[in-house]
C-alpha atoms as a PDB file:
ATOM      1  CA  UNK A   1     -14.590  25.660 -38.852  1.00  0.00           C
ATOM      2  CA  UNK A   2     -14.048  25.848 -35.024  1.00  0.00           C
ATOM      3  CA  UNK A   3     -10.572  26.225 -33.955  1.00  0.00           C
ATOM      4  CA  UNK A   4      -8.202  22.938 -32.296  1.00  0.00           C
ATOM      5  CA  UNK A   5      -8.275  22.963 -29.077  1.00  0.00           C
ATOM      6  CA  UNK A   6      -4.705  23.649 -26.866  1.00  0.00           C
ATOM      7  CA  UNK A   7      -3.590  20.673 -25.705  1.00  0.00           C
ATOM      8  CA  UNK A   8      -3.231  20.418 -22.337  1.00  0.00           C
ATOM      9  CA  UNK A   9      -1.472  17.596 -20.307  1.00  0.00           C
ATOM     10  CA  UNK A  10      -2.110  15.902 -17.044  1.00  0.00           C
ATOM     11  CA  UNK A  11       0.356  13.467 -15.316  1.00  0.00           C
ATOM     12  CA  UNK A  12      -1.178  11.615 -11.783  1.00  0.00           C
ATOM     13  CA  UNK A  13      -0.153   8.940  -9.813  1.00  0.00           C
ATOM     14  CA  UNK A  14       0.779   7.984  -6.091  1.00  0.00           C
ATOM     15  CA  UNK A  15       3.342   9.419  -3.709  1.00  0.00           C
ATOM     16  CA  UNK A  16       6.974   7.757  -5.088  1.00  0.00           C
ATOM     17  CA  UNK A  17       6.207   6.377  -7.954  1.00  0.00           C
ATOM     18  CA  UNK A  18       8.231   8.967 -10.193  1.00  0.00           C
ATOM     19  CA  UNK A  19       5.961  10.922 -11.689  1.00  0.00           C
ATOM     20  CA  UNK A  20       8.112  13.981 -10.920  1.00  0.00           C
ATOM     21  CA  UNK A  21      10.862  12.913 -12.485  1.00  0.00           C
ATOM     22  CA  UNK A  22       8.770  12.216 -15.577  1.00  0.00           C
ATOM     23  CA  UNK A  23       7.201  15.049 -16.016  1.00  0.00           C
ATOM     24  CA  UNK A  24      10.649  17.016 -15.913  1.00  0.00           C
ATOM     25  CA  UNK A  25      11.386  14.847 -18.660  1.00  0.00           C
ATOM     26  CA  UNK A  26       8.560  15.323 -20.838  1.00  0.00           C
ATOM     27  CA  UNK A  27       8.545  18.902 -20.327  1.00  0.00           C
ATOM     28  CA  UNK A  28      12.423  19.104 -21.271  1.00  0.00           C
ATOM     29  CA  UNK A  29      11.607  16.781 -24.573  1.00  0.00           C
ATOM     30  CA  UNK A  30       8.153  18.904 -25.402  1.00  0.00           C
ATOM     31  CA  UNK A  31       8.242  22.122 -24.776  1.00  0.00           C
ATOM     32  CA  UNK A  32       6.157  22.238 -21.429  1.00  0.00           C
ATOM     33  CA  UNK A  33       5.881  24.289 -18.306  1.00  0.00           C
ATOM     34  CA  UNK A  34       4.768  22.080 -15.436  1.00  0.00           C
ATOM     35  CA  UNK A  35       2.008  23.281 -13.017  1.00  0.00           C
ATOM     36  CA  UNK A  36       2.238  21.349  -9.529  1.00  0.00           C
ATOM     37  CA  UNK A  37      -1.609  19.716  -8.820  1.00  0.00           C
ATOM     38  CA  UNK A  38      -0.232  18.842  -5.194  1.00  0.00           C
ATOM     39  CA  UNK A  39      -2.025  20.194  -1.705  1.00  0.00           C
ATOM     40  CA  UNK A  40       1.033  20.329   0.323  1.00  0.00           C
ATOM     41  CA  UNK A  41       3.306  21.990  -2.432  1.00  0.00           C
ATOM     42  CA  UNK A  42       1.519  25.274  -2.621  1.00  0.00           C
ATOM     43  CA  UNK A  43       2.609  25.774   1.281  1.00  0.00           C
ATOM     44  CA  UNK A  44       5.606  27.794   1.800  1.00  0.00           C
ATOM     45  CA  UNK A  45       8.426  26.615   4.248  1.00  0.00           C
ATOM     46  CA  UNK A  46       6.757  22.979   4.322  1.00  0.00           C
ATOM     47  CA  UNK A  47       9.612  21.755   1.943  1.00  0.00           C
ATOM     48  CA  UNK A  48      10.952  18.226   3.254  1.00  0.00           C
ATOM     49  CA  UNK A  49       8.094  16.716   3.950  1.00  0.00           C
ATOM     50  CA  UNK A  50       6.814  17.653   0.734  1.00  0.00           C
ATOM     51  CA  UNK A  51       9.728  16.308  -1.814  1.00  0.00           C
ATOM     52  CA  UNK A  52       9.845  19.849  -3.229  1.00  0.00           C
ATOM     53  CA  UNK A  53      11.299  19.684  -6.299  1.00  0.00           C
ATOM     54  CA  UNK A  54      13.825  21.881  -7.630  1.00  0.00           C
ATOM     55  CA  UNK A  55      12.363  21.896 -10.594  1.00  0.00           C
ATOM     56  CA  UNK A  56      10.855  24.918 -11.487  1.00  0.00           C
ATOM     57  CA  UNK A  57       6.790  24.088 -11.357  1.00  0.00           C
ATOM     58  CA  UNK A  58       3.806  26.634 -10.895  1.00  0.00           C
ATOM     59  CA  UNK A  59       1.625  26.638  -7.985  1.00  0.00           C
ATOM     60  CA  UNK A  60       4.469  26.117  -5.587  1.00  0.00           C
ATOM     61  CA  UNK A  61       4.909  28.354  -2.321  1.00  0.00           C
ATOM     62  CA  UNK A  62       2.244  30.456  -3.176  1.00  0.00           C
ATOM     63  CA  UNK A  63       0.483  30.124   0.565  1.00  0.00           C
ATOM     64  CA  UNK A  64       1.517  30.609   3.956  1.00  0.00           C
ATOM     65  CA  UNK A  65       0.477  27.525   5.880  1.00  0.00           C
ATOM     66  CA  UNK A  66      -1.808  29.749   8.532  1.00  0.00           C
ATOM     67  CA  UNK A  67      -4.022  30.134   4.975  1.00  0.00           C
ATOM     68  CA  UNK A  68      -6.162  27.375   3.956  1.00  0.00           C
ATOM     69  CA  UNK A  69      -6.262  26.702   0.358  1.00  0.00           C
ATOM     70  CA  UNK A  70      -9.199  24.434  -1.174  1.00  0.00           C
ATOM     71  CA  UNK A  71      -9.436  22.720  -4.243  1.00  0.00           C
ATOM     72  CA  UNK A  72     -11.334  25.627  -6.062  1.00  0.00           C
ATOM     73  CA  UNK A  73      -8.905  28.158  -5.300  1.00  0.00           C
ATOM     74  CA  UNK A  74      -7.031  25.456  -7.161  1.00  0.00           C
ATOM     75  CA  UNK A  75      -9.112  25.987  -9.622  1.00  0.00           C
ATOM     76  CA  UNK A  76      -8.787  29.460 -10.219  1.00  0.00           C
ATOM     77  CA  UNK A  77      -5.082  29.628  -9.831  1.00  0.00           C
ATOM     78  CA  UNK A  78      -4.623  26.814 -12.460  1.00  0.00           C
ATOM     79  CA  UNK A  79      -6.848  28.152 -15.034  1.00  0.00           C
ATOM     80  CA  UNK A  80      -4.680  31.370 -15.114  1.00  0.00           C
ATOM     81  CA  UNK A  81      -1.441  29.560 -15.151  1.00  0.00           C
ATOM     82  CA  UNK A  82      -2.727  27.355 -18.001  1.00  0.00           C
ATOM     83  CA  UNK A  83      -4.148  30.432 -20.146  1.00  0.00           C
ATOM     84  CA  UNK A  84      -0.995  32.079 -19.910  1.00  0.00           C
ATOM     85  CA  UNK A  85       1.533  29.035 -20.964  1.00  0.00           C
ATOM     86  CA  UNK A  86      -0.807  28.753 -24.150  1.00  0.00           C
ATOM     87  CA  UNK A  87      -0.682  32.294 -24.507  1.00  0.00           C
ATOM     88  CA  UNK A  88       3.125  31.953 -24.556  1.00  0.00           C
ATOM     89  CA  UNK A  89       2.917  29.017 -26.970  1.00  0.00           C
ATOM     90  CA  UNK A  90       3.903  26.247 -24.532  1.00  0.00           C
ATOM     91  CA  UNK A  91       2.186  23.189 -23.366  1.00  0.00           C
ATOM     92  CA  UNK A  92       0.888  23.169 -19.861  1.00  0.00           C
ATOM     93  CA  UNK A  93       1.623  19.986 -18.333  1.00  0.00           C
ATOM     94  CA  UNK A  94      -0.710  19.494 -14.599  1.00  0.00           C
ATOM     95  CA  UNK A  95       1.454  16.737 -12.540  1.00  0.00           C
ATOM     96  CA  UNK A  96       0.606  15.721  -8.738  1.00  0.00           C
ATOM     97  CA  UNK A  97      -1.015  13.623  -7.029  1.00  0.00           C
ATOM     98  CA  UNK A  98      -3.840  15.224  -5.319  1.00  0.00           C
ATOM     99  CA  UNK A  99      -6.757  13.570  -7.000  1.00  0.00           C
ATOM    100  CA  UNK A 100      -9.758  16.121  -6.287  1.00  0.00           C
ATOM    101  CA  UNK A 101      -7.572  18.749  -7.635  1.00  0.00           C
ATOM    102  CA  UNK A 102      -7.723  17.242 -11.207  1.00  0.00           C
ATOM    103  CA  UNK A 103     -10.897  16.082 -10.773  1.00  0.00           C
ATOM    104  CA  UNK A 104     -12.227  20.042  -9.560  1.00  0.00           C
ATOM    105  CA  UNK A 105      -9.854  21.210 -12.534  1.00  0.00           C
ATOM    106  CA  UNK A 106     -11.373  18.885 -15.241  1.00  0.00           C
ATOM    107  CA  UNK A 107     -14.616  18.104 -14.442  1.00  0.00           C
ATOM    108  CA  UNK A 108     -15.223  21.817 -12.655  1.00  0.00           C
ATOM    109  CA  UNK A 109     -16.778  22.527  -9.416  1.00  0.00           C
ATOM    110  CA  UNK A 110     -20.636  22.136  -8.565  1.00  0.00           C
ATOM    111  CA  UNK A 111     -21.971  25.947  -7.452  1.00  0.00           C
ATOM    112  CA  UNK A 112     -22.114  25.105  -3.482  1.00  0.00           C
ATOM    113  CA  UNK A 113     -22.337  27.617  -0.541  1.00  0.00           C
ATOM    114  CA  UNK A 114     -19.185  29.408   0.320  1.00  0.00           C
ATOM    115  CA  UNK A 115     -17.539  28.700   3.144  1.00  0.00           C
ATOM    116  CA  UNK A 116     -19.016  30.104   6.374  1.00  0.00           C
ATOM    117  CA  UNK A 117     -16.573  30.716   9.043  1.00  0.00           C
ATOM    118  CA  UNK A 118     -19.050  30.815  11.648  1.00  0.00           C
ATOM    119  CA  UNK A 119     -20.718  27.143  11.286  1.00  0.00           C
ATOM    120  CA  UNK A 120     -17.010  26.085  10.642  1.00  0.00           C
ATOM    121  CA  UNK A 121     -15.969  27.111  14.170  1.00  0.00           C
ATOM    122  CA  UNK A 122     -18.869  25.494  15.296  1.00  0.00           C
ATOM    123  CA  UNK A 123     -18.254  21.938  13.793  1.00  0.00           C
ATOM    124  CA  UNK A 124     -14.834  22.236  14.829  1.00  0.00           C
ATOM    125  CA  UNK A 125     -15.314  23.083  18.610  1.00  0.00           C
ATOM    126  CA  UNK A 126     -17.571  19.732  18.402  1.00  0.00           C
ATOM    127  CA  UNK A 127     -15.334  18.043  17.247  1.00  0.00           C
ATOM    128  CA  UNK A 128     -12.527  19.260  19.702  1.00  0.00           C
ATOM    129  CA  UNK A 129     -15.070  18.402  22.521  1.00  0.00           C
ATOM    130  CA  UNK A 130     -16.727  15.330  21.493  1.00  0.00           C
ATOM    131  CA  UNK A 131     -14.033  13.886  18.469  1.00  0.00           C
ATOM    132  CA  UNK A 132     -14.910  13.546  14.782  1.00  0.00           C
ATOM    133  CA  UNK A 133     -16.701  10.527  15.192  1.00  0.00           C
ATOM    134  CA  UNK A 134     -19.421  12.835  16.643  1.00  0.00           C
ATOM    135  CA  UNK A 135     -19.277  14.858  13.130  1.00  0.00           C
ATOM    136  CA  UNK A 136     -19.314  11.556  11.383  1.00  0.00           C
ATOM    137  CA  UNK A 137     -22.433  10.822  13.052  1.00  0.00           C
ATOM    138  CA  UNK A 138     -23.750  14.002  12.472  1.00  0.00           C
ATOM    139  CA  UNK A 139     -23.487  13.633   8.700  1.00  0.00           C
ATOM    140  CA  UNK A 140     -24.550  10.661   8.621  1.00  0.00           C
ATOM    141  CA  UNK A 141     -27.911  11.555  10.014  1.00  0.00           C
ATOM    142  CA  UNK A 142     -28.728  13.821   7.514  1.00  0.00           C
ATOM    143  CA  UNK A 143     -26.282  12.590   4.693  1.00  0.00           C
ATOM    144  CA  UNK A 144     -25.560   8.720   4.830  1.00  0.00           C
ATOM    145  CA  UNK A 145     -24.514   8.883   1.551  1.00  0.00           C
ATOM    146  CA  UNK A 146     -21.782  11.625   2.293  1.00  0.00           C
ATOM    147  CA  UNK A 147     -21.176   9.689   5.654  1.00  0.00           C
ATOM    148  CA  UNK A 148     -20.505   6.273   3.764  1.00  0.00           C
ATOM    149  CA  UNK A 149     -17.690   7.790   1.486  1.00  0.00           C
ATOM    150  CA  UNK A 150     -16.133   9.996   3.468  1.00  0.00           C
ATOM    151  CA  UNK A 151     -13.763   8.154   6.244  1.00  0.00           C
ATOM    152  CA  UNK A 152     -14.300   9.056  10.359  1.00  0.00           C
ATOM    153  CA  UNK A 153     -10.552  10.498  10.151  1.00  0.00           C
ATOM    154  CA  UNK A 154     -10.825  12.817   7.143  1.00  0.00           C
ATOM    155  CA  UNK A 155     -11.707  16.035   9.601  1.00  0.00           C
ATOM    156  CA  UNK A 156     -11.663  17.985   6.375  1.00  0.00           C
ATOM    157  CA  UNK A 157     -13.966  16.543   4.172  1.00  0.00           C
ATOM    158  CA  UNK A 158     -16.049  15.673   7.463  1.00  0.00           C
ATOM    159  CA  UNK A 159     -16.899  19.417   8.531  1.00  0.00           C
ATOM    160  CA  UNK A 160     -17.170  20.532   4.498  1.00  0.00           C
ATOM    161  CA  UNK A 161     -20.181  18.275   4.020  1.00  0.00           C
ATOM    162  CA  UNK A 162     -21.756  18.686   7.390  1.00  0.00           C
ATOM    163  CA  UNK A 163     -20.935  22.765   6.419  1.00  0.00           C
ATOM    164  CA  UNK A 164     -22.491  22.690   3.200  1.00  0.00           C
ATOM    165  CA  UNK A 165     -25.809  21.189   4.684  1.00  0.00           C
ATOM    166  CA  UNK A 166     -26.235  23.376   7.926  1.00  0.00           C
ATOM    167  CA  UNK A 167     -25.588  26.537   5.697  1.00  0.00           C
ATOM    168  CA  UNK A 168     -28.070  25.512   2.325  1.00  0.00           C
ATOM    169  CA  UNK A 169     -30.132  22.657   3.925  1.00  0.00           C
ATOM    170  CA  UNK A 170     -29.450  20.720   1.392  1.00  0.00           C
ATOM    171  CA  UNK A 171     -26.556  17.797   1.626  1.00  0.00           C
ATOM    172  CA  UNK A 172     -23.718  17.170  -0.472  1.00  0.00           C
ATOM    173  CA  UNK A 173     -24.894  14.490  -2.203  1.00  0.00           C
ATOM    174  CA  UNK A 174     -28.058  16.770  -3.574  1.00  0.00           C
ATOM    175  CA  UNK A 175     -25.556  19.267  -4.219  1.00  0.00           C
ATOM    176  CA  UNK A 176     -23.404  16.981  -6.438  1.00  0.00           C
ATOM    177  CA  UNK A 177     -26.252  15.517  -8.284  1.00  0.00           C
ATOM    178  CA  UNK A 178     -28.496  18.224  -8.873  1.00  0.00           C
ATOM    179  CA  UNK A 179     -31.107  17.540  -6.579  1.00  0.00           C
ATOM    180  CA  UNK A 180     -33.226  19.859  -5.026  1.00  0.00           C
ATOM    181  CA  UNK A 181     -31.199  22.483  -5.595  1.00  0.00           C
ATOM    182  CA  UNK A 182     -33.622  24.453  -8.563  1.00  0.00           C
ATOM    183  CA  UNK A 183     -33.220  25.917 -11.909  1.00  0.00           C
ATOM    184  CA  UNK A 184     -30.050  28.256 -10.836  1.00  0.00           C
ATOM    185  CA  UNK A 185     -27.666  25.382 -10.252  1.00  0.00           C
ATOM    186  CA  UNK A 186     -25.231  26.111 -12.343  1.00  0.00           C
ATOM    187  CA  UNK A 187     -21.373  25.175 -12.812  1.00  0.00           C
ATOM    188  CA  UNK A 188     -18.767  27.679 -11.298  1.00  0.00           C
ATOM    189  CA  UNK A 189     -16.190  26.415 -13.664  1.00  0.00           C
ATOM    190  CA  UNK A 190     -16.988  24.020 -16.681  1.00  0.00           C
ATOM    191  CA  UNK A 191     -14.342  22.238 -16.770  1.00  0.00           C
ATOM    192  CA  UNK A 192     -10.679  21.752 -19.125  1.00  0.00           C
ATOM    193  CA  UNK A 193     -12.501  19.398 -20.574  1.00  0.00           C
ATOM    194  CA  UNK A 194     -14.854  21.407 -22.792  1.00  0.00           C
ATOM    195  CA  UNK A 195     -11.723  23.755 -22.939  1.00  0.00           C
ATOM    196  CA  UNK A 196      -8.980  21.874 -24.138  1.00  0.00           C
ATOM    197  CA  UNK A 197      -7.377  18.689 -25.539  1.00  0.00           C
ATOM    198  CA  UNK A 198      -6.530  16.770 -22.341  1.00  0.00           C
ATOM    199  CA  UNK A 199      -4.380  13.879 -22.326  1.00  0.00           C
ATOM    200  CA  UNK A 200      -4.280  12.265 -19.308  1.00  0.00           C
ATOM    201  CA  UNK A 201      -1.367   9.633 -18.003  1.00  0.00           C
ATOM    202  CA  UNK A 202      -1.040   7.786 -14.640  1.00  0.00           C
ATOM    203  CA  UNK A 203       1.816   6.500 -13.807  1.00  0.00           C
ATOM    204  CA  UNK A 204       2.659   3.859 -10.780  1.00  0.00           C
ATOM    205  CA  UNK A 205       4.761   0.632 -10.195  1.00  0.00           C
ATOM    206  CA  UNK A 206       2.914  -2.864 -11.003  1.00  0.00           C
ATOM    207  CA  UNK A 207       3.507  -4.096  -8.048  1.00  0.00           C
ATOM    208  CA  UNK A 208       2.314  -2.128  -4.583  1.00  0.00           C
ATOM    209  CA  UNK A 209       4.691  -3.641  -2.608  1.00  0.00           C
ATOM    210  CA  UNK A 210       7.362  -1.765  -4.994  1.00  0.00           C
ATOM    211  CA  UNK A 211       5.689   1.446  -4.041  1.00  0.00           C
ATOM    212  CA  UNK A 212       5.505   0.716  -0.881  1.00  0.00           C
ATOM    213  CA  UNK A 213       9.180   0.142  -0.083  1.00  0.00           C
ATOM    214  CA  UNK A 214       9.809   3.424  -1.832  1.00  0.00           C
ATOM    215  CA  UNK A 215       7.666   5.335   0.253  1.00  0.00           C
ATOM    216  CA  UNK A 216       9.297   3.730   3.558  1.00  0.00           C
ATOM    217  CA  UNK A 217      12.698   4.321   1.982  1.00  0.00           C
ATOM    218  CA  UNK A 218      11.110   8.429   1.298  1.00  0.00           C
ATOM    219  CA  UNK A 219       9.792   8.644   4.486  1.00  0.00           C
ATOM    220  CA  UNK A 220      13.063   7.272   6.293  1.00  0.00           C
ATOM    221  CA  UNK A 221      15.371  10.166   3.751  1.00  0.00           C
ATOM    222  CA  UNK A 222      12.965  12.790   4.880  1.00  0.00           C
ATOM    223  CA  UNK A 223      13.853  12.165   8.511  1.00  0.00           C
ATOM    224  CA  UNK A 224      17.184  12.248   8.179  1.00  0.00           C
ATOM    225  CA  UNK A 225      16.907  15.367   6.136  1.00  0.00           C
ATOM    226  CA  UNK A 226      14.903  17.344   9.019  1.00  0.00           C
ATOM    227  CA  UNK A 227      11.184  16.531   8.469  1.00  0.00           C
ATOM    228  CA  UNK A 228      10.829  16.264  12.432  1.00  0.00           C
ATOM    229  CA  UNK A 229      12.570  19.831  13.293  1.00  0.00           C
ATOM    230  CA  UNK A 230       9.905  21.239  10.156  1.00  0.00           C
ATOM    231  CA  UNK A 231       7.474  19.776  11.660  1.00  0.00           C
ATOM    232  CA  UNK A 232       8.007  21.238  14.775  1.00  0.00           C
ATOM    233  CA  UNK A 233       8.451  24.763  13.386  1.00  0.00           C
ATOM    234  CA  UNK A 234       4.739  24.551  12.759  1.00  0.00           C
ATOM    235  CA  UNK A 235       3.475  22.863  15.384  1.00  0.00           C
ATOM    236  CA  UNK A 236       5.369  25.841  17.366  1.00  0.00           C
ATOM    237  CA  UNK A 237       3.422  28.790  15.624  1.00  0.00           C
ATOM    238  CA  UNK A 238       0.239  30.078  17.341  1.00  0.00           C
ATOM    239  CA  UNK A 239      -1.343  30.704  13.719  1.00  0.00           C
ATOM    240  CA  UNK A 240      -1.302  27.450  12.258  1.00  0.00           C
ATOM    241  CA  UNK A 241      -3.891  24.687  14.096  1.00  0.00           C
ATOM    242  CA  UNK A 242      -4.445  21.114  13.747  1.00  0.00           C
ATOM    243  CA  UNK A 243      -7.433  21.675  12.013  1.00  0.00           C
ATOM    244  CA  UNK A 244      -5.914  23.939   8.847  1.00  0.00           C
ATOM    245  CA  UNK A 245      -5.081  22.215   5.319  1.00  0.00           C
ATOM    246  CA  UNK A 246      -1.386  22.591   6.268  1.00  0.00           C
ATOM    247  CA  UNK A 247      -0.750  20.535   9.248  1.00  0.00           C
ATOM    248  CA  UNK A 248      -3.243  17.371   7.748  1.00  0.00           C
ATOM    249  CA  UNK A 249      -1.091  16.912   4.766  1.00  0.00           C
ATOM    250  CA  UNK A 250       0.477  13.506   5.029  1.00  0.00           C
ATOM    251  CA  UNK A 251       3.318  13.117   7.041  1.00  0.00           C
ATOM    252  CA  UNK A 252       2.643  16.253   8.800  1.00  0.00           C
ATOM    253  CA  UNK A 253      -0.334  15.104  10.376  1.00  0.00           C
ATOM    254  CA  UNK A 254       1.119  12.281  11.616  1.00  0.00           C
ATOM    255  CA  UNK A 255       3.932  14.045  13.193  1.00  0.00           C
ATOM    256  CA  UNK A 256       2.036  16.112  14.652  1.00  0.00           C
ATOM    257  CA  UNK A 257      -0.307  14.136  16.795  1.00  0.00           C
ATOM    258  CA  UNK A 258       3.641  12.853  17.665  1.00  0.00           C
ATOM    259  CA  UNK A 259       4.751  15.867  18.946  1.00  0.00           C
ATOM    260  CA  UNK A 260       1.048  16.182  20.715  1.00  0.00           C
ATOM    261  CA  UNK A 261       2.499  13.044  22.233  1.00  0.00           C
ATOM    262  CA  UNK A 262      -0.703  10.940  21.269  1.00  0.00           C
ATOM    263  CA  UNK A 263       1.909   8.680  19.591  1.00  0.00           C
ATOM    264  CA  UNK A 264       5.585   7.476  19.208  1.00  0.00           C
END
């Protein structure tokens, strides 16, 4: 008879709708170290504009914000966090909102080309001189299916997928579904699900408009707490660009196109 599987939990929703709060109380109640699934978290010194909680969570201000950090570094970092709760007979309890961390975590990451620094810079210096509409284009010529779910704005995701094709020749999409790609495709990771006994829980108000007025209500807090002057302390440094992980996390980016003075 196989052995039961560790149980592992995973608690997701939206920015402001609590699920911070209840994870500290389900970890308190059940015996559970909390590991933060959140792309802005795992920066160091990028604290308001975050909600950083005091709470003590894994995964948190383990990057410098001149470092990118990708969902399967996620990956990795996770999987050793989780191993070692079980190992210490606790429950690992995954809580954030960044939604293609849990998915990467879960599901586990298709074998794709490694990043290549060099057709990076490229995209990026198109983009610089032409905008990332040009990019969009440019995927979309040789990856409509890429182009059609990825948004013009999303700079990111943009120059990953037109990346991944100019360094394999083969698109995303192929990538993702198995296409084309021969009989050494394999998965990097598997996945926690074939590991352990996920439980998953979402949490978020029934009515958006709720949500909404709590994120206005965050947003105006953060302000008055500093976010601007945090901002600014990064937008300042010569190491961290527009284009890193760091400065397009939400609320960041957006303050810093203000302080670029492309808006109020």
């Amino acid at each position: 008879m196989t052995s039961k599987k560790p149980l592992l939990i995973c608690l997701m929703g939206p920015t402001a709708s609590g699920k911070t709060d209840l994870a500290i109380q389900l970890a308190q109640q059940l015996d559970c170290e909390l590991v933060s699934v959140d792309s802005a978290l795992v920066y160091r010194g990028m604290d308001i504009g975050s909600a950083k909680p005091d709470y003590p969570h894994h995964l948190v201000n383990i990057r410098d914000p001149s470092q990118a950090y990708s969902a399967a570094d996620f990956v990795v970092d996770a999987e050793r966090r989780v191993v070692d709760i079980i190992a210490r007979g606790k429950t690992p309890l995954l809580v954030g909102g960044t939604m293609l961390y849990f998915k990467a975590f879960l599901e586990g990451l298709d074998k794709m080309p490694a990043a290549v620094p060099s057709i990076r810079a490229e995209i990026t210096a198109q983009a610089a001189l032409h905008g990332w509409l040009s990019i969009h284009k440019a995927l979309a010529e040789v990856d409509p299916q890429s182009a059609a779910r990825i948004h013009p704005n999303h700079s990111q995701r943009l120059s990953r997928a037109l990346e991944v094709y100019r360094a394999s020749g083969i698109t995303m999409t192929d990538w993702h579904n198995k296409r084309g790609v021969g009989e050494e495709f394999v998965k990097d990771n598997a996945g926690a699900f074939d590991r352990y006994r996920v439980v998953q829980l979402a949490i978020c108000p029934a009515e958006r408009d709720i949500l909404h007025q709590r994120i206005a209500l965050r947003f105006e807090s953060m302000m008055a707490a500093g976010l601007l002057e945090e901002v600014r302390s990064l937008w300042q440094r010569r190491d961290v660009s527009s284009d890193l992980p760091a400065a397009r996390a939400v609320g960041y980016r957006q303050l810093w196109r203000h302080l670029n003075g492309e808006c109020t």
